[in-house]
N, C-alpha and C. Protein backbone atom coordinates (compact mmCIF):
# COMPACT_ATOMS: atom_id res chain seq x y z
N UNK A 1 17.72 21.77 23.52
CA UNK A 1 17.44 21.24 22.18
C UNK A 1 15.94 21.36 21.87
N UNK A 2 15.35 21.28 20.54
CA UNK A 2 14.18 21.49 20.03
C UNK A 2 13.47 20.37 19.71
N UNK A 3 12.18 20.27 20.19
CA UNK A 3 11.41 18.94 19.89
C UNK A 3 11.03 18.95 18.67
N UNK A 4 10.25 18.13 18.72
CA UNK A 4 9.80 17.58 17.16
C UNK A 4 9.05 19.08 16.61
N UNK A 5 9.12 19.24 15.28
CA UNK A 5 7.94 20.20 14.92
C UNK A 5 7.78 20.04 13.26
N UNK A 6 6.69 20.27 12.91
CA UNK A 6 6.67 20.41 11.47
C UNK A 6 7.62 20.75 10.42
N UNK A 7 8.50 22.26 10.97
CA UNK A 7 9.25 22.88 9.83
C UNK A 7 10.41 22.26 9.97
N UNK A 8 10.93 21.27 10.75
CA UNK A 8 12.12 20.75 10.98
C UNK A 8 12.60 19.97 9.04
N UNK A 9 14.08 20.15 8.92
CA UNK A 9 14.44 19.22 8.13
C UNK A 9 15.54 18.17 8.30
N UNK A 10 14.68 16.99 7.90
CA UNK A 10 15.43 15.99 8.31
C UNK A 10 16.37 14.85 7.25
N UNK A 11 17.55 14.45 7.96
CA UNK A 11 18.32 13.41 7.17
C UNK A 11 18.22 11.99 8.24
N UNK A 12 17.37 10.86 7.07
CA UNK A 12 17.64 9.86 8.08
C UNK A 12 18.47 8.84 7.29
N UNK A 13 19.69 8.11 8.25
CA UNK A 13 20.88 7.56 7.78
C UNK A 13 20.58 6.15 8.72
N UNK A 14 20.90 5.02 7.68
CA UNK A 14 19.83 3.51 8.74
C UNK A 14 21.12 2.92 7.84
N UNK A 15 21.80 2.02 9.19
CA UNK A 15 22.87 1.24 8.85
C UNK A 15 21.89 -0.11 9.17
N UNK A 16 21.94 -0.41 7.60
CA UNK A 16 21.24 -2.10 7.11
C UNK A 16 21.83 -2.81 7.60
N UNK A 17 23.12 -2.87 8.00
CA UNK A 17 23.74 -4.35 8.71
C UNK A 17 23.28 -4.23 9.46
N UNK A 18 23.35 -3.58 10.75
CA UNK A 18 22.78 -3.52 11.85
C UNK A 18 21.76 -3.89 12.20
N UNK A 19 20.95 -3.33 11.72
CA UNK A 19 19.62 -3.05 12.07
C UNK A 19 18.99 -5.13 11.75
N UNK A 20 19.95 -5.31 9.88
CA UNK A 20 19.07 -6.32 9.83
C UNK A 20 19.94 -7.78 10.87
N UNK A 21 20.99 -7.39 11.56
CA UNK A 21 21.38 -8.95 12.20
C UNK A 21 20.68 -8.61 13.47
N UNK A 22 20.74 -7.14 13.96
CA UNK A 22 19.42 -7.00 15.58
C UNK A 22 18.27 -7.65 15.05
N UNK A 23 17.55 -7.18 13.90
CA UNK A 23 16.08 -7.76 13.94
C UNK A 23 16.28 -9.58 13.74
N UNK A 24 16.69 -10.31 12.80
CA UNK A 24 17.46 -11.43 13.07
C UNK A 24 17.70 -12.01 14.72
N UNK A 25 18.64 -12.38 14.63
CA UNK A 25 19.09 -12.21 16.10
C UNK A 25 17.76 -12.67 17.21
N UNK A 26 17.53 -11.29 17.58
CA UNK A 26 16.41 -11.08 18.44
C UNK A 26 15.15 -11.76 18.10
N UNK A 27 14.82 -11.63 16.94
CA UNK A 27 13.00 -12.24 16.22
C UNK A 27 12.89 -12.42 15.16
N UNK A 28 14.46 -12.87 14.55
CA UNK A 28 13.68 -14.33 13.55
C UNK A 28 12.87 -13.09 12.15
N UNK A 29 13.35 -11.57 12.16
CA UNK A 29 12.30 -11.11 11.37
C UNK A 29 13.14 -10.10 10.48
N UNK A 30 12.83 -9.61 9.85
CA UNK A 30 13.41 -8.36 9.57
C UNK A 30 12.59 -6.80 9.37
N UNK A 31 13.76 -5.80 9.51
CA UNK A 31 12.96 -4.64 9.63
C UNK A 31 11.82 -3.99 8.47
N UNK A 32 10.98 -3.58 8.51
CA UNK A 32 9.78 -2.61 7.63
C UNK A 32 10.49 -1.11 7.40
N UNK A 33 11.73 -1.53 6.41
CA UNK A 33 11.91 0.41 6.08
C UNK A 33 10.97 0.90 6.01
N UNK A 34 9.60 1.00 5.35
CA UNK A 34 8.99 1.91 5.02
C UNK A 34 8.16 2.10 6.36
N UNK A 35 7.90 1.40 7.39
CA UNK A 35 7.92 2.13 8.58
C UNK A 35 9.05 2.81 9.32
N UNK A 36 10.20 2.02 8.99
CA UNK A 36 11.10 3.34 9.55
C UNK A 36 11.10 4.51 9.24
N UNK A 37 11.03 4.58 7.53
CA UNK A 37 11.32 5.98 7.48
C UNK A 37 10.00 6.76 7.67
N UNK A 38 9.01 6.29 7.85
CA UNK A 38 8.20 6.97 7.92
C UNK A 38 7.70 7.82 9.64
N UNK A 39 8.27 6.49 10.40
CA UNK A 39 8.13 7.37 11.40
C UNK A 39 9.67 8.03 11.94
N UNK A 40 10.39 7.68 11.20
CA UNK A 40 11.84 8.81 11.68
C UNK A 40 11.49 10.37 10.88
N UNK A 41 10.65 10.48 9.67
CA UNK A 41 10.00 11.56 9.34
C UNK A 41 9.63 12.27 9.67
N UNK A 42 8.39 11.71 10.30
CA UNK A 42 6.91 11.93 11.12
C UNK A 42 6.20 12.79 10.09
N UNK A 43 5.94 14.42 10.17
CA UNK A 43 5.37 14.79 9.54
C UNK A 43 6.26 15.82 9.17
N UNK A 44 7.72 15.99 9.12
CA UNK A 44 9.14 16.72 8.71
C UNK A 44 9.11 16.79 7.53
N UNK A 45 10.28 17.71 6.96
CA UNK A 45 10.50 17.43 5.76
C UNK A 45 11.90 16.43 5.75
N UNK A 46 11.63 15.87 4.73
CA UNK A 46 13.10 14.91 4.49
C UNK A 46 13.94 15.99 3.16
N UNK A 47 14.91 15.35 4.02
CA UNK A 47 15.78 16.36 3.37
C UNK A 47 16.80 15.15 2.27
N UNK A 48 16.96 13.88 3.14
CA UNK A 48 17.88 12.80 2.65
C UNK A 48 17.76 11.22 3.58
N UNK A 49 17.48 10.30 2.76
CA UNK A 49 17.13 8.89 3.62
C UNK A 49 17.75 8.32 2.46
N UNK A 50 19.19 8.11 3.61
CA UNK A 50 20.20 7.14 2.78
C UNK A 50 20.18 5.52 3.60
N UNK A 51 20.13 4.42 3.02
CA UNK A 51 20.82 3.14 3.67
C UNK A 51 21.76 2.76 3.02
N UNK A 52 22.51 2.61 4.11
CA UNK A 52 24.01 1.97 3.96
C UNK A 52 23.85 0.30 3.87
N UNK A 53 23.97 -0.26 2.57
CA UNK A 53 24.00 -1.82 2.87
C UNK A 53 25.55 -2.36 2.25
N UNK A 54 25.42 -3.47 2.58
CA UNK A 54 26.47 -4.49 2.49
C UNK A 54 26.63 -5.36 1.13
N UNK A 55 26.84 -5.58 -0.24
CA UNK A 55 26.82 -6.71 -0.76
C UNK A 55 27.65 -8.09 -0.80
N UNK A 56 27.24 -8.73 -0.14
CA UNK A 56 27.91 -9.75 0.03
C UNK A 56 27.76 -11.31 -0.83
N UNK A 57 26.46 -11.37 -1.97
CA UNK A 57 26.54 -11.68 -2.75
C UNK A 57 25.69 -12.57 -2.78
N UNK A 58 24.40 -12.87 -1.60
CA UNK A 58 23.53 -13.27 -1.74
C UNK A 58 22.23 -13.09 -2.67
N UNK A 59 21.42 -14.22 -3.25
CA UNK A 59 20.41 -14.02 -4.17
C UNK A 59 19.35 -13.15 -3.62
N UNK A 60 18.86 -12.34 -2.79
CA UNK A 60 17.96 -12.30 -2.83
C UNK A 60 18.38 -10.14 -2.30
N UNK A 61 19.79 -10.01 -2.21
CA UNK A 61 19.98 -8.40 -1.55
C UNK A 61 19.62 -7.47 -3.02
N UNK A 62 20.11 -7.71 -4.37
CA UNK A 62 19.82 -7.23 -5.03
C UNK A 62 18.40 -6.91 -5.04
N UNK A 63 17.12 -7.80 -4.84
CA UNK A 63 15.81 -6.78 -4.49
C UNK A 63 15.20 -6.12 -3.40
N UNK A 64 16.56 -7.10 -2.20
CA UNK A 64 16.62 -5.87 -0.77
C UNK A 64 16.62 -4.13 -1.22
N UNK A 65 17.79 -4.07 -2.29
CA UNK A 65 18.83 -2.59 -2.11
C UNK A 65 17.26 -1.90 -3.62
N UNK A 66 16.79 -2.80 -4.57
CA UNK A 66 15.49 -2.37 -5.07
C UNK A 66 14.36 -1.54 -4.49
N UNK A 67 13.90 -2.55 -3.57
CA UNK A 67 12.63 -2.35 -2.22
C UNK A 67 12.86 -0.91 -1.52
N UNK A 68 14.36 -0.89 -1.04
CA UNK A 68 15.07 0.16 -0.22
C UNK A 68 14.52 1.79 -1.31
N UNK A 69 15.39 1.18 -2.37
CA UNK A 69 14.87 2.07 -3.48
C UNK A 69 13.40 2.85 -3.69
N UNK A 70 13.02 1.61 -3.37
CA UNK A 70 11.36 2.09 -4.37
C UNK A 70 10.34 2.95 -3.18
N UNK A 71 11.03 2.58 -1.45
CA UNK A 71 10.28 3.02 -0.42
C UNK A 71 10.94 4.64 -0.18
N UNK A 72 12.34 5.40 -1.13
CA UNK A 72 12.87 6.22 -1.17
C UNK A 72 14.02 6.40 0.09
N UNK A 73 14.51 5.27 -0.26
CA UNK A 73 16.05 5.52 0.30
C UNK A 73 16.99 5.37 -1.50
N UNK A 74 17.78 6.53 -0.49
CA UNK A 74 18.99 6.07 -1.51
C UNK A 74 20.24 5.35 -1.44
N UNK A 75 20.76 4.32 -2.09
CA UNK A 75 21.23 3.32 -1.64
C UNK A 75 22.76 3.68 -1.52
N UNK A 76 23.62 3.03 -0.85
CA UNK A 76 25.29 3.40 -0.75
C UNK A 76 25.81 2.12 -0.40
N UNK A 77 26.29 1.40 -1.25
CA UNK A 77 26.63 -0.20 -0.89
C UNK A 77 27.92 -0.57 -1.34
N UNK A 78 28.33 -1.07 -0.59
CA UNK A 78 29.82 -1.47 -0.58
C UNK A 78 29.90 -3.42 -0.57
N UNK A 79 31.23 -3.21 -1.22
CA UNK A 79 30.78 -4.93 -1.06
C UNK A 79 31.77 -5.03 -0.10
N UNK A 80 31.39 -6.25 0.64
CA UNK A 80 32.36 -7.22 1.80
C UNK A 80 34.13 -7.63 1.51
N UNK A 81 34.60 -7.40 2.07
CA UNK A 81 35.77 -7.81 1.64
C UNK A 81 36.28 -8.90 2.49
N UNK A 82 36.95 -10.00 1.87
CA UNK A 82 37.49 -10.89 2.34
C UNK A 82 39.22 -11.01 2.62
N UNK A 83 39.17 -11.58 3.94
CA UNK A 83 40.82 -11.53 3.78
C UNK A 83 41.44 -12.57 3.95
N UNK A 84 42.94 -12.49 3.73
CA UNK A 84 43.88 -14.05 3.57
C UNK A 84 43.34 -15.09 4.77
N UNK A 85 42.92 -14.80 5.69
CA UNK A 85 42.64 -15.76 7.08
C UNK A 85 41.39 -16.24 6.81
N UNK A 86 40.12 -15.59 5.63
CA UNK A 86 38.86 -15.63 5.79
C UNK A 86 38.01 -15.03 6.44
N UNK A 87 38.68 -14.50 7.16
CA UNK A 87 37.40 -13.25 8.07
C UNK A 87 37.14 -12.28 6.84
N UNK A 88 35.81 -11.63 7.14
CA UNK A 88 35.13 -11.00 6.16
C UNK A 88 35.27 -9.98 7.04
N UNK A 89 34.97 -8.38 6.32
CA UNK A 89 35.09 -7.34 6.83
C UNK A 89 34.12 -6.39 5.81
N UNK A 90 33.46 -5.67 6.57
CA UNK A 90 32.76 -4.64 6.22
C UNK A 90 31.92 -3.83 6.74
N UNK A 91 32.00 -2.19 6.99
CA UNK A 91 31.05 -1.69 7.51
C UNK A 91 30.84 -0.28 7.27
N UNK A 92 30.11 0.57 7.49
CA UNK A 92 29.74 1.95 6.76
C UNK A 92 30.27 3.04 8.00
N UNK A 93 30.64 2.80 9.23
CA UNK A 93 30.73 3.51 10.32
C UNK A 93 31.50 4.94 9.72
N UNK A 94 32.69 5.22 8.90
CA UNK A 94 32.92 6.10 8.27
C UNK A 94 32.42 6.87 7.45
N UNK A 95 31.60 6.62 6.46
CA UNK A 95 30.94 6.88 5.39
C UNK A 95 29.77 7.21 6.15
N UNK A 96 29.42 6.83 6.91
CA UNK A 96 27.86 6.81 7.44
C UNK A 96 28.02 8.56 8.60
N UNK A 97 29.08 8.75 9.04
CA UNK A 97 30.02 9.76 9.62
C UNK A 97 30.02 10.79 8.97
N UNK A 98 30.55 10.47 7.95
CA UNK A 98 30.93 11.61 6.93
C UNK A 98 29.63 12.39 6.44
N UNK A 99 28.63 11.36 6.06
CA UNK A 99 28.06 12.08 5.86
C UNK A 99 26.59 12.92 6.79
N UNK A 100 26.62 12.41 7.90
CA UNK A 100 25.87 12.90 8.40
C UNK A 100 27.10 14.31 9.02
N UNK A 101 28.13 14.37 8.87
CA UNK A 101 28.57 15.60 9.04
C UNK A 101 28.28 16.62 8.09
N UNK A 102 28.32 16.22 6.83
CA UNK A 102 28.28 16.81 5.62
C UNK A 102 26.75 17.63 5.36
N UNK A 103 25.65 16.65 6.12
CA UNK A 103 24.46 16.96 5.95
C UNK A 103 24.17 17.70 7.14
N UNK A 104 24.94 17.77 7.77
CA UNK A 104 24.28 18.91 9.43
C UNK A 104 23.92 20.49 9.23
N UNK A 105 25.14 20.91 8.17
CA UNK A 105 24.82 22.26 7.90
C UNK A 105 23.42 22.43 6.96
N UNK A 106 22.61 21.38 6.26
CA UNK A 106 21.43 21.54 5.66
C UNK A 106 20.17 20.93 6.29
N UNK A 107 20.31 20.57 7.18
CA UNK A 107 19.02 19.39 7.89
C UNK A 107 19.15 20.32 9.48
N UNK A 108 17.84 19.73 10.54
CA UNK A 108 17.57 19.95 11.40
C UNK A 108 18.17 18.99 12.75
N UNK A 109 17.66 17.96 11.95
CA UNK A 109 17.85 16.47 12.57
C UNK A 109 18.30 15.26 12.07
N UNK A 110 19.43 14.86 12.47
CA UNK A 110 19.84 13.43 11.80
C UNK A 110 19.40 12.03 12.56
N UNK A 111 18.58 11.19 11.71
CA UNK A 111 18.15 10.38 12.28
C UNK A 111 18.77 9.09 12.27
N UNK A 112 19.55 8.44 13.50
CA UNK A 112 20.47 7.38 13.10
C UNK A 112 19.66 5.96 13.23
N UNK A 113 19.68 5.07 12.11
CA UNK A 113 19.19 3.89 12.54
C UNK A 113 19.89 2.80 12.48
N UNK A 114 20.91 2.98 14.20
CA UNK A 114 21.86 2.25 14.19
C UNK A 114 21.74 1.51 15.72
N UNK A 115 22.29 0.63 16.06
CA UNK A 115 22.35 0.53 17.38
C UNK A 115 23.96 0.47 18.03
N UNK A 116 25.00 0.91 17.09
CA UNK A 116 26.58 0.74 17.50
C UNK A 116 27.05 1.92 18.05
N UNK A 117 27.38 1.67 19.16
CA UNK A 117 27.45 2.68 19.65
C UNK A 117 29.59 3.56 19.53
N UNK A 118 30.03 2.83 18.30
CA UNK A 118 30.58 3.89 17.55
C UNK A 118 30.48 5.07 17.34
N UNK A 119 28.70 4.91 16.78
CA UNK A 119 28.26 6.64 16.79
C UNK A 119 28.09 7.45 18.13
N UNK A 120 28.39 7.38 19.49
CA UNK A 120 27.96 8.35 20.19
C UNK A 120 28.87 9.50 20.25
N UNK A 121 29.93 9.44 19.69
CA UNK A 121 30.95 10.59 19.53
C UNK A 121 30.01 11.32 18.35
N UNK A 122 29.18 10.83 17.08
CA UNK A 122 29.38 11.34 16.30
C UNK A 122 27.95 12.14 16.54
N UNK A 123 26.76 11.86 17.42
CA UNK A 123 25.95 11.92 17.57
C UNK A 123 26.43 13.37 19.06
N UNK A 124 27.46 13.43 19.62
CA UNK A 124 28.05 14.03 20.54
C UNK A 124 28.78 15.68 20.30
N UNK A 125 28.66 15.21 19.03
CA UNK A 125 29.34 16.43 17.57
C UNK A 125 28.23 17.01 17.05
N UNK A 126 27.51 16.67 16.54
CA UNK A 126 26.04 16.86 15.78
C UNK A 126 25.16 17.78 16.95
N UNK A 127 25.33 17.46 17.94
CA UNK A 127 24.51 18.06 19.21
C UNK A 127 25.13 19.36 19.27
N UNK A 128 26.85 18.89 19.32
CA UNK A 128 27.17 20.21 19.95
C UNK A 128 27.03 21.41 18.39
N UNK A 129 26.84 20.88 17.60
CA UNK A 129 26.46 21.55 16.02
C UNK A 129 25.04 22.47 16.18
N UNK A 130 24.33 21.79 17.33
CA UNK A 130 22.68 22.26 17.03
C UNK A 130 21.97 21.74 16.53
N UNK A 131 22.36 20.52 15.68
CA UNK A 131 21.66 19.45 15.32
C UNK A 131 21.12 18.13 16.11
N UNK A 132 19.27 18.50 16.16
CA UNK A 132 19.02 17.32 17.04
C UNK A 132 19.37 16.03 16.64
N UNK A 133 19.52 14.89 17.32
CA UNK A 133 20.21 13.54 16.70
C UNK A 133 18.71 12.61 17.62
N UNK A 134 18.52 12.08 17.01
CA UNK A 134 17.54 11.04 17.12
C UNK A 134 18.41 9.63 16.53
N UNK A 135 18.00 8.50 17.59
CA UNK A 135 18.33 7.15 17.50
C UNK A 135 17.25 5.92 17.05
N UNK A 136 17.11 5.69 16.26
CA UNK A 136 16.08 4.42 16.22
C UNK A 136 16.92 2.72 16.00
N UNK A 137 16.55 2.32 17.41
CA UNK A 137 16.99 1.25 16.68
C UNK A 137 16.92 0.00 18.51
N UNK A 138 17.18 -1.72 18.12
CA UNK A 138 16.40 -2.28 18.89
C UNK A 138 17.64 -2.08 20.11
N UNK A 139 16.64 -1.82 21.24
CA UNK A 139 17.28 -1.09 22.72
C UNK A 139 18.31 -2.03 23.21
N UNK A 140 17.52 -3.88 22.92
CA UNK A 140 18.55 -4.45 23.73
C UNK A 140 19.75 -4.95 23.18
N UNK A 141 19.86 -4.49 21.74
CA UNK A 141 21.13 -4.22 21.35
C UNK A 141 21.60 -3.56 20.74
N UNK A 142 21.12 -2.42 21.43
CA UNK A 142 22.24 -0.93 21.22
C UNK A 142 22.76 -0.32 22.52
N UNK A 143 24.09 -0.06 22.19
CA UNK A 143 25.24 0.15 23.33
C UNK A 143 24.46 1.66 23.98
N UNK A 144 24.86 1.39 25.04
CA UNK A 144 24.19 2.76 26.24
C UNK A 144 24.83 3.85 25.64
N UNK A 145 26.11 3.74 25.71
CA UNK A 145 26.40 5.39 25.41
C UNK A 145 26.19 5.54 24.33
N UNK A 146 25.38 5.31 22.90
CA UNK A 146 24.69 5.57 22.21
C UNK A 146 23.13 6.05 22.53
N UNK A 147 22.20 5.16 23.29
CA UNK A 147 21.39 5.82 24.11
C UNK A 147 21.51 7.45 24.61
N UNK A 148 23.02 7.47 25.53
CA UNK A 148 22.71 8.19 26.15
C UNK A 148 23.06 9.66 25.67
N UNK A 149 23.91 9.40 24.42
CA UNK A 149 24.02 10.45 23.49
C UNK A 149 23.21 10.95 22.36
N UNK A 150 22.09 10.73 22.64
CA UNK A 150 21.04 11.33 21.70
C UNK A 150 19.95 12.11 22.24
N UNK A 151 19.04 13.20 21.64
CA UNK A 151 17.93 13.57 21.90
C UNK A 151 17.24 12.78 21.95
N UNK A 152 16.66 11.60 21.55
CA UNK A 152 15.49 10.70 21.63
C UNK A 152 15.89 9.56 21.11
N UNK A 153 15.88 8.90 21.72
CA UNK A 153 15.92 6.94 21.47
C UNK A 153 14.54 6.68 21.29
N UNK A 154 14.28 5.74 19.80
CA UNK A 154 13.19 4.73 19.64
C UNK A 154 13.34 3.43 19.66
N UNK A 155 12.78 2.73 20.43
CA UNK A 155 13.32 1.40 20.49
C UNK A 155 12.46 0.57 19.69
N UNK A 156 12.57 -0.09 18.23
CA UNK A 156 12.33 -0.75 17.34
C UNK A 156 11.24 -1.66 18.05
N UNK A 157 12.14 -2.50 19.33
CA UNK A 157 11.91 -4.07 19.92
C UNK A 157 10.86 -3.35 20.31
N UNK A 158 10.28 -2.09 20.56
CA UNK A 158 8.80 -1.60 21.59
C UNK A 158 7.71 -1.70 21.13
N UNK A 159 7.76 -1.89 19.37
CA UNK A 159 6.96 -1.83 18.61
C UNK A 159 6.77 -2.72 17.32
N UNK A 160 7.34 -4.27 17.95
CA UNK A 160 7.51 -5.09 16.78
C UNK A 160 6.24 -5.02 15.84
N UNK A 161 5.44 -4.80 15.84
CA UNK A 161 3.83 -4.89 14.83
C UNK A 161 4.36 -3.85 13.77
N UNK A 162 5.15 -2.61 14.20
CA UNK A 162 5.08 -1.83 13.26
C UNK A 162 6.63 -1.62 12.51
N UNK A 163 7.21 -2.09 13.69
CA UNK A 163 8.89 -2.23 12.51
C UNK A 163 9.17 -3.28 12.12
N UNK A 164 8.85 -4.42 12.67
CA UNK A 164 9.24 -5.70 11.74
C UNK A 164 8.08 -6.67 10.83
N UNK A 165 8.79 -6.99 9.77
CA UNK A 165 7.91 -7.88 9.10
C UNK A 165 7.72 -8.92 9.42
């Protein structure tokens, strides 16, 4: 596989649930998209920086999925669904699939900012495509065989100053 380089083009795909109950969770904080995407970039071209969020109907996500906006993601949000028992259900693992399949034949590198390790099949596909797959996301809770199915793991938790607020 091919390391990082300038002419590379990249799609980075950051599942917001995730990312924001790890940063939660762990430190009480939440993540700095605009450091994510900036260093899932680096000095690449972006080709597509989508986040997948959740609406679930709190006051304050509508200037989450804004912010997301204005730092140049494009947003894909689904709302929560509730069922007869009350468990809530929702998540992008398909959609988030689809389209990083969809985007392999135009990009270099798909950058996942997930820590579920759902994706290591999909990240397992993408490789065998020729497409490098890069992982960002916090180490001590993201599943190994996600780790171990990628070109490069960044671990969020390594660098709280610069991914979390």
């Amino acid at each position: 596989m091919t390391d990082i380089h300038p002419g590379q083009r990249v799609a980075v795909l950051a599942d917001a649930q995730n990312l924001y109950h790890s940063a939660q969770s762990l430190y009480s904080r939440n993540v700095d998209y605009s450091s994510l995407l900036e260093k899932a970039v680096q000095d690449r071209t972006l080709v597509r920086a989508i986040s997948y969020v959740i609406r679930a109907d709190s006051p304050e996500e509508e200037t989450f999925f804004e912010a997301l906006q204005d730092i140049g993601f494009e947003t894909k949000i689904k709302d929560i669904k509730t069922f007869g028992d009350g468990s809530k259900k929702a998540d992008w693992d398909v959609g988030m699939s689809l389209d990083a399949v969809t985007l392999a034949d135009h990009v270099d590198v798909v950058v996942l900012c997930t820590g579920d390790g759902d994706f290591a099949r999909l990240c397992s596909h993408l490789r065998h495509e020729g497409v490098r797959v890069e992982v960002m996301a916090f180490e001590s809770s993201t599943a190994e065989e996600l780790v171990e199915a990628t070109d490069t793991f960044l671990d969020l938790g390594g660098r709280e100053d610069t991914f979390l607020l």
